[in-house]
PDB file of N, CA and C in Angstrom:
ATOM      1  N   UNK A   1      13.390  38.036  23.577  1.00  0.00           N
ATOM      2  CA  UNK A   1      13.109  37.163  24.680  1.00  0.00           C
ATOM      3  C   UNK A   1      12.030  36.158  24.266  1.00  0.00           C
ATOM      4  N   UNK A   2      12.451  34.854  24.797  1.00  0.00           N
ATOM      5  CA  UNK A   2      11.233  33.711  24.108  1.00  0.00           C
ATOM      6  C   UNK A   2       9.892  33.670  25.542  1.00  0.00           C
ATOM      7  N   UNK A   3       8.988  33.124  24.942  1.00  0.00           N
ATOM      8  CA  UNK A   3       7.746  33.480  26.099  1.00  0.00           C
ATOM      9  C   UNK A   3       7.945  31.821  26.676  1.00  0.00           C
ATOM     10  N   UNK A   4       8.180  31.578  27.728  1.00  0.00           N
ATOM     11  CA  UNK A   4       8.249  30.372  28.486  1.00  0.00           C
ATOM     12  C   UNK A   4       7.800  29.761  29.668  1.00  0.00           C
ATOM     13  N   UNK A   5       6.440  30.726  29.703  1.00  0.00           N
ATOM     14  CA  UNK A   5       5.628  30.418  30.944  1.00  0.00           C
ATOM     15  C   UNK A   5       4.166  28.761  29.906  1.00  0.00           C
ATOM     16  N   UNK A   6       5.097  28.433  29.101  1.00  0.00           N
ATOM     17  CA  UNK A   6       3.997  26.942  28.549  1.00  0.00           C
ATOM     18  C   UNK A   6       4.154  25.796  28.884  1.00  0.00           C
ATOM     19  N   UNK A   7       3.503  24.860  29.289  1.00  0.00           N
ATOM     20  CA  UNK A   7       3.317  23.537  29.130  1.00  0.00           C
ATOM     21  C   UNK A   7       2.787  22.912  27.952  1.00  0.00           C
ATOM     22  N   UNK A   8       3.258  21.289  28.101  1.00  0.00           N
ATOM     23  CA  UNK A   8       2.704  20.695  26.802  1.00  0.00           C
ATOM     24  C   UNK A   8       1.373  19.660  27.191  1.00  0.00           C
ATOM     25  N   UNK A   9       0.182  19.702  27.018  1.00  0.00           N
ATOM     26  CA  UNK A   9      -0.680  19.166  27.363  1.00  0.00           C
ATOM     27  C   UNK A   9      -0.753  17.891  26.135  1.00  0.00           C
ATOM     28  N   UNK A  10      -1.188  16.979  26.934  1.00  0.00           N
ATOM     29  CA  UNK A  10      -1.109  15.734  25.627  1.00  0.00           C
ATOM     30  C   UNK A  10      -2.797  15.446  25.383  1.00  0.00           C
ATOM     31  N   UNK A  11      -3.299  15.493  24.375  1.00  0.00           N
ATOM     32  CA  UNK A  11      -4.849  14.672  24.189  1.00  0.00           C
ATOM     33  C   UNK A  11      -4.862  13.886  22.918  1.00  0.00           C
ATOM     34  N   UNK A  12      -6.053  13.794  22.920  1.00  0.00           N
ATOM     35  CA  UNK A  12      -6.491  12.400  21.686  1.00  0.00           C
ATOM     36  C   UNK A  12      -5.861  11.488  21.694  1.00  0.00           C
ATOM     37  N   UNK A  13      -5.595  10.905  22.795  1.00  0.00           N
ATOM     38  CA  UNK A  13      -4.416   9.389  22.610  1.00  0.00           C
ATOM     39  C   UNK A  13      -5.207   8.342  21.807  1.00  0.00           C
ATOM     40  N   UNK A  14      -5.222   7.882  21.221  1.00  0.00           N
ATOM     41  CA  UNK A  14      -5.748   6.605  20.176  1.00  0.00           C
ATOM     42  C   UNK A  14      -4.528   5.486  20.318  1.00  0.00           C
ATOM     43  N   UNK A  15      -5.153   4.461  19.621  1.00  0.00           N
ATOM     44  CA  UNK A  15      -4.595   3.021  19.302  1.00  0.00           C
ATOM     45  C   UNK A  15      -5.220   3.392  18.016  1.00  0.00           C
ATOM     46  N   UNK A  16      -3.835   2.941  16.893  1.00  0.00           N
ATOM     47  CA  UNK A  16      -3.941   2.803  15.597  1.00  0.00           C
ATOM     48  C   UNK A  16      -3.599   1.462  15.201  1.00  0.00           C
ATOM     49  N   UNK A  17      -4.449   0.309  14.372  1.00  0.00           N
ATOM     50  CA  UNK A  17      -4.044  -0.752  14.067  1.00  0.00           C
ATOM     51  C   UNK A  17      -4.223  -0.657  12.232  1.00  0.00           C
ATOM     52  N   UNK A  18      -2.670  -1.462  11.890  1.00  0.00           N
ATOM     53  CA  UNK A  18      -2.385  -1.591  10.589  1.00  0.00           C
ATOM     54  C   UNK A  18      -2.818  -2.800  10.522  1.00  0.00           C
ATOM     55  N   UNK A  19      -3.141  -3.481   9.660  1.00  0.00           N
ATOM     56  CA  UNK A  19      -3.386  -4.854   9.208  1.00  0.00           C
ATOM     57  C   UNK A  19      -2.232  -5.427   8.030  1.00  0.00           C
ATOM     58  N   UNK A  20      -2.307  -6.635   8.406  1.00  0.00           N
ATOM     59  CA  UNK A  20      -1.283  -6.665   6.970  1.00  0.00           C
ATOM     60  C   UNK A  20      -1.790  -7.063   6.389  1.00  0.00           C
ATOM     61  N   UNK A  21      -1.993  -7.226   5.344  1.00  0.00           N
ATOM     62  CA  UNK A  21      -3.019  -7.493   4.217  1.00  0.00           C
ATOM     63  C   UNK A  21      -2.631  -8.670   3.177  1.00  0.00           C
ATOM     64  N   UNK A  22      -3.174  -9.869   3.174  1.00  0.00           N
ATOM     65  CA  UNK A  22      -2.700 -10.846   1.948  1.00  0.00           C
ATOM     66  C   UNK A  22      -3.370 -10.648   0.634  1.00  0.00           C
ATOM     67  N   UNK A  23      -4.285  -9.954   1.060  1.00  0.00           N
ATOM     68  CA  UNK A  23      -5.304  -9.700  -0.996  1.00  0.00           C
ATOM     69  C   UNK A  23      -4.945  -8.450  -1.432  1.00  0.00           C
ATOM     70  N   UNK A  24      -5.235  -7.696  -2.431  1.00  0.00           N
ATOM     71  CA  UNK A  24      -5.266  -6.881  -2.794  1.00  0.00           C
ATOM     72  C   UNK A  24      -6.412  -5.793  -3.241  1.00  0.00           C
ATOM     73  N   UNK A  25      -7.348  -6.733  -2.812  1.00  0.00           N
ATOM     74  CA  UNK A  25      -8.714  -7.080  -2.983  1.00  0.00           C
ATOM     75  C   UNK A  25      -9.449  -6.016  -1.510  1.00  0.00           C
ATOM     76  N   UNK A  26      -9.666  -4.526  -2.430  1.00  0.00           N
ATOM     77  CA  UNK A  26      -9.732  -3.648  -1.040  1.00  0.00           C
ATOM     78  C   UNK A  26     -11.078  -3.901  -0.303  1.00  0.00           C
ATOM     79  N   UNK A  27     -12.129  -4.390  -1.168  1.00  0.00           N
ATOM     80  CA  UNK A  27     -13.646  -4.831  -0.251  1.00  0.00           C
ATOM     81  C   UNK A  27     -13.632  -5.978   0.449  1.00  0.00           C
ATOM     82  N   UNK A  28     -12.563  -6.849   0.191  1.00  0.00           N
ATOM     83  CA  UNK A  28     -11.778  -7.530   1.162  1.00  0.00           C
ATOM     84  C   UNK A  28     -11.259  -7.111   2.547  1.00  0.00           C
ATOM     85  N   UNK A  29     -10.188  -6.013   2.176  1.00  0.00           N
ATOM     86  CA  UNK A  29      -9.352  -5.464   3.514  1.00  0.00           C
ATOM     87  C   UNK A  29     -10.578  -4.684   4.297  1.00  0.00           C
ATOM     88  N   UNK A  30     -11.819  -4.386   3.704  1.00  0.00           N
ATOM     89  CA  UNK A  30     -12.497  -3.355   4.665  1.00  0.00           C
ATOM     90  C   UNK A  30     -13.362  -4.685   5.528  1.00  0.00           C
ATOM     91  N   UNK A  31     -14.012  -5.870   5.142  1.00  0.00           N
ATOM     92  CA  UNK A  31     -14.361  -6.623   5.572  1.00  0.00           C
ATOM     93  C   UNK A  31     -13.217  -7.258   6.473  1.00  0.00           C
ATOM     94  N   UNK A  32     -12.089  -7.316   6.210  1.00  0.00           N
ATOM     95  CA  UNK A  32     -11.171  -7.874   7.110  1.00  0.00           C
ATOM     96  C   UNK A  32     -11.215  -6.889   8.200  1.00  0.00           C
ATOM     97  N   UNK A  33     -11.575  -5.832   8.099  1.00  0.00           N
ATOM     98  CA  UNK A  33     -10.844  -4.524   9.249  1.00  0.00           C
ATOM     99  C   UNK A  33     -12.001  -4.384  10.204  1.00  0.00           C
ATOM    100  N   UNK A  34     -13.106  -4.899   9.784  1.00  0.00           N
ATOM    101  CA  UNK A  34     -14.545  -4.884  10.580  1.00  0.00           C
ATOM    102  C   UNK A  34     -14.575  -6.485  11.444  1.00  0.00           C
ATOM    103  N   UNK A  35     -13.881  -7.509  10.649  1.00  0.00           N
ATOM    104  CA  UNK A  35     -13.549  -8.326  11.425  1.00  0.00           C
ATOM    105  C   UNK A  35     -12.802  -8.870  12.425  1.00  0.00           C
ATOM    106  N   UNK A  36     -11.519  -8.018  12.361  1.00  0.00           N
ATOM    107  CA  UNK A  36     -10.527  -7.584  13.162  1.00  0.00           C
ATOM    108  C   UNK A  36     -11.106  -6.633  14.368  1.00  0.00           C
ATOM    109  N   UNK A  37     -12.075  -5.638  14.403  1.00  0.00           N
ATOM    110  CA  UNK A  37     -12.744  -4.524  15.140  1.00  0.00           C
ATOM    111  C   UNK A  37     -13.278  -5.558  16.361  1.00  0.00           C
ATOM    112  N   UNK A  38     -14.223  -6.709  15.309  1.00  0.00           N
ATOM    113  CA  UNK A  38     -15.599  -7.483  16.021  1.00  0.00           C
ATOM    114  C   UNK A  38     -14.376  -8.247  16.838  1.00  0.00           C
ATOM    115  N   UNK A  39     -13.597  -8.745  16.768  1.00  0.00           N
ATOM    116  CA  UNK A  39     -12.420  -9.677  17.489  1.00  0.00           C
ATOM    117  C   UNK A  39     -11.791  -8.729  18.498  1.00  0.00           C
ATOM    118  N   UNK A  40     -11.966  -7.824  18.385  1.00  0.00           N
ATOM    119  CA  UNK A  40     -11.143  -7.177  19.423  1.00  0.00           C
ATOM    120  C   UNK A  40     -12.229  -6.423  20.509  1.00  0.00           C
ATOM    121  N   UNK A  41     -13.164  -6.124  20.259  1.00  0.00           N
ATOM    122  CA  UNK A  41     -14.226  -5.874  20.964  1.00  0.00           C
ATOM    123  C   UNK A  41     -14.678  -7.209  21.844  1.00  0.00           C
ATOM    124  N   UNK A  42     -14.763  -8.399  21.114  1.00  0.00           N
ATOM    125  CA  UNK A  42     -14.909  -9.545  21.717  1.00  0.00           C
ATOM    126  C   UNK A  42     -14.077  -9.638  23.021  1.00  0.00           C
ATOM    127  N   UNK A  43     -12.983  -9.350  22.845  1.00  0.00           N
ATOM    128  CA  UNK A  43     -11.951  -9.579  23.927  1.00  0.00           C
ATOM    129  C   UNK A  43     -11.201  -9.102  24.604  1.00  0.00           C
ATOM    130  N   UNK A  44     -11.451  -7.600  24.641  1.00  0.00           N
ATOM    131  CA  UNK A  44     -11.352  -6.241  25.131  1.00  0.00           C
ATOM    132  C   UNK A  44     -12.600  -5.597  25.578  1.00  0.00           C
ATOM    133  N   UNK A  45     -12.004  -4.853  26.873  1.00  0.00           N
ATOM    134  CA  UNK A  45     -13.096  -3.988  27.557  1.00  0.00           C
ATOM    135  C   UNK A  45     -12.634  -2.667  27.379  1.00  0.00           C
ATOM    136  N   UNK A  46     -13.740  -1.453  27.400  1.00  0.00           N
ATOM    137  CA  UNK A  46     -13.185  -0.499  27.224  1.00  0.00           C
ATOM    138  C   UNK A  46     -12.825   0.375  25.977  1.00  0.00           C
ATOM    139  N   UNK A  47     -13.378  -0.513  24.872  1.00  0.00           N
ATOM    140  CA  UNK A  47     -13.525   0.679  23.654  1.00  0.00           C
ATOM    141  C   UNK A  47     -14.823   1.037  23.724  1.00  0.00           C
ATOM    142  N   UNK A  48     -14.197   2.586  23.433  1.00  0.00           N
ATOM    143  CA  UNK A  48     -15.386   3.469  23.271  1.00  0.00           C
ATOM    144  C   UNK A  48     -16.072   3.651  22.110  1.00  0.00           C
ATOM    145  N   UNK A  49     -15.016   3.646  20.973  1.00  0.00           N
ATOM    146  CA  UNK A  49     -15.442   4.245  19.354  1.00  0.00           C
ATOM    147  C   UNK A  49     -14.160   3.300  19.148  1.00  0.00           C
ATOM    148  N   UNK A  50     -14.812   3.020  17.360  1.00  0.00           N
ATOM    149  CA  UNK A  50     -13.820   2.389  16.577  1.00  0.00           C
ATOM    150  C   UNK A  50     -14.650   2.928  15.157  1.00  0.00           C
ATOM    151  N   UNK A  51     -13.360   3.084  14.227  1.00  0.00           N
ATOM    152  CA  UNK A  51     -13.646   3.727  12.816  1.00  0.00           C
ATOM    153  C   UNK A  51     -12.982   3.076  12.055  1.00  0.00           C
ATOM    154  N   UNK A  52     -13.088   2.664  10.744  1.00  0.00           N
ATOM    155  CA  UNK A  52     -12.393   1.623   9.747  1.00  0.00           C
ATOM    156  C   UNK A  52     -12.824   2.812   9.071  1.00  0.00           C
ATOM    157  N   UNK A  53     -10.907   3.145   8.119  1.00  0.00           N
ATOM    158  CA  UNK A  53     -11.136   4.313   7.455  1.00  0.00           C
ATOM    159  C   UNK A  53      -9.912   3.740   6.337  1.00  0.00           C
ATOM    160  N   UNK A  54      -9.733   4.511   5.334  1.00  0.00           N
ATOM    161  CA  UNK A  54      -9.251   4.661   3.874  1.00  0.00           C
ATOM    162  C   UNK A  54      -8.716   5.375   3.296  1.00  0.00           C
ATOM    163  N   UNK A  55      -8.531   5.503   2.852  1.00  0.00           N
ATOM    164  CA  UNK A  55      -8.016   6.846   1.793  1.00  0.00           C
ATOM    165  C   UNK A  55      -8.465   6.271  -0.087  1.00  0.00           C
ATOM    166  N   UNK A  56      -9.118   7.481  -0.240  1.00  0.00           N
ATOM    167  CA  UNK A  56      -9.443   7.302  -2.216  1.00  0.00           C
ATOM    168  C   UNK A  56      -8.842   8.059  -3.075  1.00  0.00           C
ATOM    169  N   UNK A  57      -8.352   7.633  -3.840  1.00  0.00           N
ATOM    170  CA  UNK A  57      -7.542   8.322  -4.741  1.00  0.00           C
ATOM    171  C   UNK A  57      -8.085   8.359  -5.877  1.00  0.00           C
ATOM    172  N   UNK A  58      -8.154   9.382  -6.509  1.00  0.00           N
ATOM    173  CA  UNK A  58      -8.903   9.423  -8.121  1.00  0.00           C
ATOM    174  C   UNK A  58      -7.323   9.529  -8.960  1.00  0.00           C
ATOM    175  N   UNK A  59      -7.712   8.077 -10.137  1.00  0.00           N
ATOM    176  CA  UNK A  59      -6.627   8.107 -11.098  1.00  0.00           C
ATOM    177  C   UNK A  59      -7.057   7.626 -11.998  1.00  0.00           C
ATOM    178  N   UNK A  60      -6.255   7.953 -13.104  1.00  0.00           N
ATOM    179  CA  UNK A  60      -6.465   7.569 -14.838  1.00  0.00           C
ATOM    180  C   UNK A  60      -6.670   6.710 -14.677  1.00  0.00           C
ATOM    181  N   UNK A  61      -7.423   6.195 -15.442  1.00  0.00           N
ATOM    182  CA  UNK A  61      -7.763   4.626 -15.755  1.00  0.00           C
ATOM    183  C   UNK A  61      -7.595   3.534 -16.952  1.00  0.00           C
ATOM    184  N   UNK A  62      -6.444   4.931 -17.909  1.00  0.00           N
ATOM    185  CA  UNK A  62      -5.791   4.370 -18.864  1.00  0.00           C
ATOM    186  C   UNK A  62      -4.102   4.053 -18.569  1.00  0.00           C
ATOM    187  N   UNK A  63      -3.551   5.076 -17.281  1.00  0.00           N
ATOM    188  CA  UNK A  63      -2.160   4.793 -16.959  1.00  0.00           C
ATOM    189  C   UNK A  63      -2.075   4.757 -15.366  1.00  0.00           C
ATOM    190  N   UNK A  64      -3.523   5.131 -14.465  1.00  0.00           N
ATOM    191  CA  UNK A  64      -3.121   5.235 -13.223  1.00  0.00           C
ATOM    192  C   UNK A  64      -2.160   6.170 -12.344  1.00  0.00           C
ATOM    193  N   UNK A  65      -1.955   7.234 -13.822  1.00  0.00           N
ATOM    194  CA  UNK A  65      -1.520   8.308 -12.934  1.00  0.00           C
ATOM    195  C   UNK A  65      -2.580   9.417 -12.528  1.00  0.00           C
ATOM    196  N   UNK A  66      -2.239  10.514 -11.519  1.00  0.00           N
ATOM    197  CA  UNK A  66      -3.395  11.664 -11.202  1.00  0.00           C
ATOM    198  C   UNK A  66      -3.783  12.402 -12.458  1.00  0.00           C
ATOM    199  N   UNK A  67      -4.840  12.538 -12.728  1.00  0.00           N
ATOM    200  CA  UNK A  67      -4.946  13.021 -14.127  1.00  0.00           C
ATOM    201  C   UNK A  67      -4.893  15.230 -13.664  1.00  0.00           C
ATOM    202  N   UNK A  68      -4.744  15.568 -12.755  1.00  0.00           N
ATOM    203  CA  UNK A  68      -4.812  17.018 -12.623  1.00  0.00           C
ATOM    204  C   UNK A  68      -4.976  17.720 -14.038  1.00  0.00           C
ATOM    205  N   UNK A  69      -6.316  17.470 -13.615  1.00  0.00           N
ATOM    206  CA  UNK A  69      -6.864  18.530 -15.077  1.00  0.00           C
ATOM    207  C   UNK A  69      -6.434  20.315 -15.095  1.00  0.00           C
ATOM    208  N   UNK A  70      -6.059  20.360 -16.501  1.00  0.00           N
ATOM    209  CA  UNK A  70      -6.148  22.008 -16.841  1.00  0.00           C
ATOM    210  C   UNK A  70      -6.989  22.707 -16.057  1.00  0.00           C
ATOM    211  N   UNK A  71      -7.111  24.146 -16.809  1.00  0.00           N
ATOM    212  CA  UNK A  71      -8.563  24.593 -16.349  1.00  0.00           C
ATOM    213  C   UNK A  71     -10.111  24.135 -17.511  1.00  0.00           C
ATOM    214  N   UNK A  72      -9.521  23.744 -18.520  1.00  0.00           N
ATOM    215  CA  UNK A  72     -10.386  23.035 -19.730  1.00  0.00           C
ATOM    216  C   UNK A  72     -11.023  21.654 -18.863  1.00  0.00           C
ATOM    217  N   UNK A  73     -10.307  21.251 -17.882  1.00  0.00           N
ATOM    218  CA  UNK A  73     -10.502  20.065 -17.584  1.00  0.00           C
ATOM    219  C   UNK A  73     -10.312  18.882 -18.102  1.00  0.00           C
ATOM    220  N   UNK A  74      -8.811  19.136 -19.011  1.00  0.00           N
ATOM    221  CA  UNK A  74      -8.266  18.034 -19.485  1.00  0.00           C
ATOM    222  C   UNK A  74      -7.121  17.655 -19.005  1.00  0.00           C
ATOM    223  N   UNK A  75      -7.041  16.286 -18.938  1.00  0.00           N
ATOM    224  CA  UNK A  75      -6.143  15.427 -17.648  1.00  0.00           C
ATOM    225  C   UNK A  75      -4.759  15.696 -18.391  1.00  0.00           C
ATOM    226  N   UNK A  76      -3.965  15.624 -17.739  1.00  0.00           N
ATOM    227  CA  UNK A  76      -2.263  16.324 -17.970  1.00  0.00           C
ATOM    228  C   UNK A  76      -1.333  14.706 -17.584  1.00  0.00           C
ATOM    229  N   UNK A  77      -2.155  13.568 -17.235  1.00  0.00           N
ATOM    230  CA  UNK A  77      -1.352  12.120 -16.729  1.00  0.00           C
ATOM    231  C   UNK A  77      -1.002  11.559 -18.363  1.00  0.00           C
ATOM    232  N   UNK A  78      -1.744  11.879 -19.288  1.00  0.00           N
ATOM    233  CA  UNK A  78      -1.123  10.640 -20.505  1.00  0.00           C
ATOM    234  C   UNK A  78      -1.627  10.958 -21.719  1.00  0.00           C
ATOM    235  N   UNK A  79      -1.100  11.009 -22.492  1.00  0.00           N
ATOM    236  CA  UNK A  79      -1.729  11.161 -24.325  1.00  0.00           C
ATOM    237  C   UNK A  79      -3.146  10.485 -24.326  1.00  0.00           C
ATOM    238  N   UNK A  80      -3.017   9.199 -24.208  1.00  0.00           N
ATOM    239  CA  UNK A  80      -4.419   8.590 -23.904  1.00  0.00           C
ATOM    240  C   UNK A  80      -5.524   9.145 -23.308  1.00  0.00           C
ATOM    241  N   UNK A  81      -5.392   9.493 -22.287  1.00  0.00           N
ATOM    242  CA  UNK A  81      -6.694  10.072 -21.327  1.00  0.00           C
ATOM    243  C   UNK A  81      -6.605  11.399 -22.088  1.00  0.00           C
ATOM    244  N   UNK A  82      -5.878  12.241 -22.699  1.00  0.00           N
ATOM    245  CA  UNK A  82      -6.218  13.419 -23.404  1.00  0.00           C
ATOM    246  C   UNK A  82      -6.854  13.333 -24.833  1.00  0.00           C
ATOM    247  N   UNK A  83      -7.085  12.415 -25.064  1.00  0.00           N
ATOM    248  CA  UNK A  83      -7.069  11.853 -26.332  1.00  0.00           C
ATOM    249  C   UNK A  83      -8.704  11.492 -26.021  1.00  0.00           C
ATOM    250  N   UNK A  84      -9.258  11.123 -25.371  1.00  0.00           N
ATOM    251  CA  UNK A  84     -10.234  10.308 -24.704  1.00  0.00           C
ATOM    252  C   UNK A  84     -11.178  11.239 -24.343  1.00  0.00           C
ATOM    253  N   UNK A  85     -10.317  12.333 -23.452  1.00  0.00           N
ATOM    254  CA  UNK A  85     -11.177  13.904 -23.211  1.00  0.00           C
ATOM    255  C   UNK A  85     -11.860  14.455 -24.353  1.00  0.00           C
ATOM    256  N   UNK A  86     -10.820  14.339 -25.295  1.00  0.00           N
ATOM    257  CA  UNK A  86     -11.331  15.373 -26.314  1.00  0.00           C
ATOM    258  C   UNK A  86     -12.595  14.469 -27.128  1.00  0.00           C
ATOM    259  N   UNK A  87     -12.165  13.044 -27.303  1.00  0.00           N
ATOM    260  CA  UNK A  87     -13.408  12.524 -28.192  1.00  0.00           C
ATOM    261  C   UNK A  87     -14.715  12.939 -27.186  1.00  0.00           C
ATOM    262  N   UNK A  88     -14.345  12.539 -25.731  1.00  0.00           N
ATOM    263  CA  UNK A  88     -15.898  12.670 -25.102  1.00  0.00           C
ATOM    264  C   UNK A  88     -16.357  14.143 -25.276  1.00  0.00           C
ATOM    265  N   UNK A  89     -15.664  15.461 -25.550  1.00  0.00           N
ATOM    266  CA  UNK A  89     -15.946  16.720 -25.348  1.00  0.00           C
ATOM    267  C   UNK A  89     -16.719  16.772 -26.649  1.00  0.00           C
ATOM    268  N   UNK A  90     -16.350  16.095 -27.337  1.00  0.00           N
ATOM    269  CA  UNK A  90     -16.692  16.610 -28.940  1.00  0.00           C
ATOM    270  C   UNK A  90     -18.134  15.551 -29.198  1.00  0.00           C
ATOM    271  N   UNK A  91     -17.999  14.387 -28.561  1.00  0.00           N
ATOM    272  CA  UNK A  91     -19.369  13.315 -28.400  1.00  0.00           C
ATOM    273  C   UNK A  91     -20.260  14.698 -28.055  1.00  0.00           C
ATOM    274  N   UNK A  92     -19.940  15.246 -26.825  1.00  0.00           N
ATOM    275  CA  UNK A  92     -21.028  15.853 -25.744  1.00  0.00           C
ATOM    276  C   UNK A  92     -21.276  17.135 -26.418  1.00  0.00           C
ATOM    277  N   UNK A  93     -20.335  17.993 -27.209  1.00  0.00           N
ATOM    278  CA  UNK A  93     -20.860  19.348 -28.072  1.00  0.00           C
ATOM    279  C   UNK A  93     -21.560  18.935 -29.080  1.00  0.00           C
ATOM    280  N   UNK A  94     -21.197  17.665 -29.879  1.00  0.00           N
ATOM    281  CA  UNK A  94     -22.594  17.034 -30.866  1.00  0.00           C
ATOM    282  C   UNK A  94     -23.916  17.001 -30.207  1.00  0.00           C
ATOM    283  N   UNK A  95     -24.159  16.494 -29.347  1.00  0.00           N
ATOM    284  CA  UNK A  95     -25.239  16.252 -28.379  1.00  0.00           C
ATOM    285  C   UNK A  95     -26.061  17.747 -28.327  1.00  0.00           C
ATOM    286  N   UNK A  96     -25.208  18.945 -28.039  1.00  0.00           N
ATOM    287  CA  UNK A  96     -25.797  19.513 -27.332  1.00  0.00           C
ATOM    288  C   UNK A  96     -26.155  20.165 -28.631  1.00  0.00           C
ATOM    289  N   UNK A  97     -25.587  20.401 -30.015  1.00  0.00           N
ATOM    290  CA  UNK A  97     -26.310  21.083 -30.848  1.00  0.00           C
ATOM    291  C   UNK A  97     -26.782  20.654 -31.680  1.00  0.00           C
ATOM    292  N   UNK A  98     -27.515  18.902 -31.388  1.00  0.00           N
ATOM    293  CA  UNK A  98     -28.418  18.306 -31.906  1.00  0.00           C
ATOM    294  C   UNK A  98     -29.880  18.392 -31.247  1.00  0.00           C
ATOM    295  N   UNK A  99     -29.732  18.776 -30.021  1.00  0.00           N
ATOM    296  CA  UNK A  99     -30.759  19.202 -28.924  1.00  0.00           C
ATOM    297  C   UNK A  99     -31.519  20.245 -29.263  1.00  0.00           C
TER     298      UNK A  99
END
């Protein structure tokens, strides 16, 4: 037997605004999105809160893929960035048993 004494209560209603974006230029789009905020506050009553938000992605910076490191902590995205790991590992174990 299914339990069917529930209702569906609705909350957090928001307004989500996309921008379309002509640059690519993201300290651009965040200045655009604060300017877009100040324009709409201008001419609207009734916001309470407004948040200009993002998303960050950490990626190689030799191919731009996710580098998801081993457990060594060597990136698994490209020959290059593994290649790159190991010189810096071996820079940084010189270091430490010159110390």
């Amino acid at each position: 037997m299914e339990y069917t004494n529930i209702k569906k209560i609705t909350k957090n209603v928001v307004i989500i605004l996309e921008p379309d974006f002509w640059d690519d230029d993201t300290d651009k789009q965040i200045k655009e999105c604060h300017s877009i905020i100040r324009d709409i506050r201008r001419h609207v009553d009734g916001i309470k809160y407004y948040e200009v938000s993002w998303d960050d992605e950490i990626v190689c910076c030799l191919c731009l893929g996710t580098p998801d490191p081993d457990e060594t902590g060597m990136p698994q995205c490209c020959l290059e960035a593994q290649d790159f790991f190991l010189s810096e590992s071996k820079k940084q174990d010189e270091e430490e048993a010159g110390n």
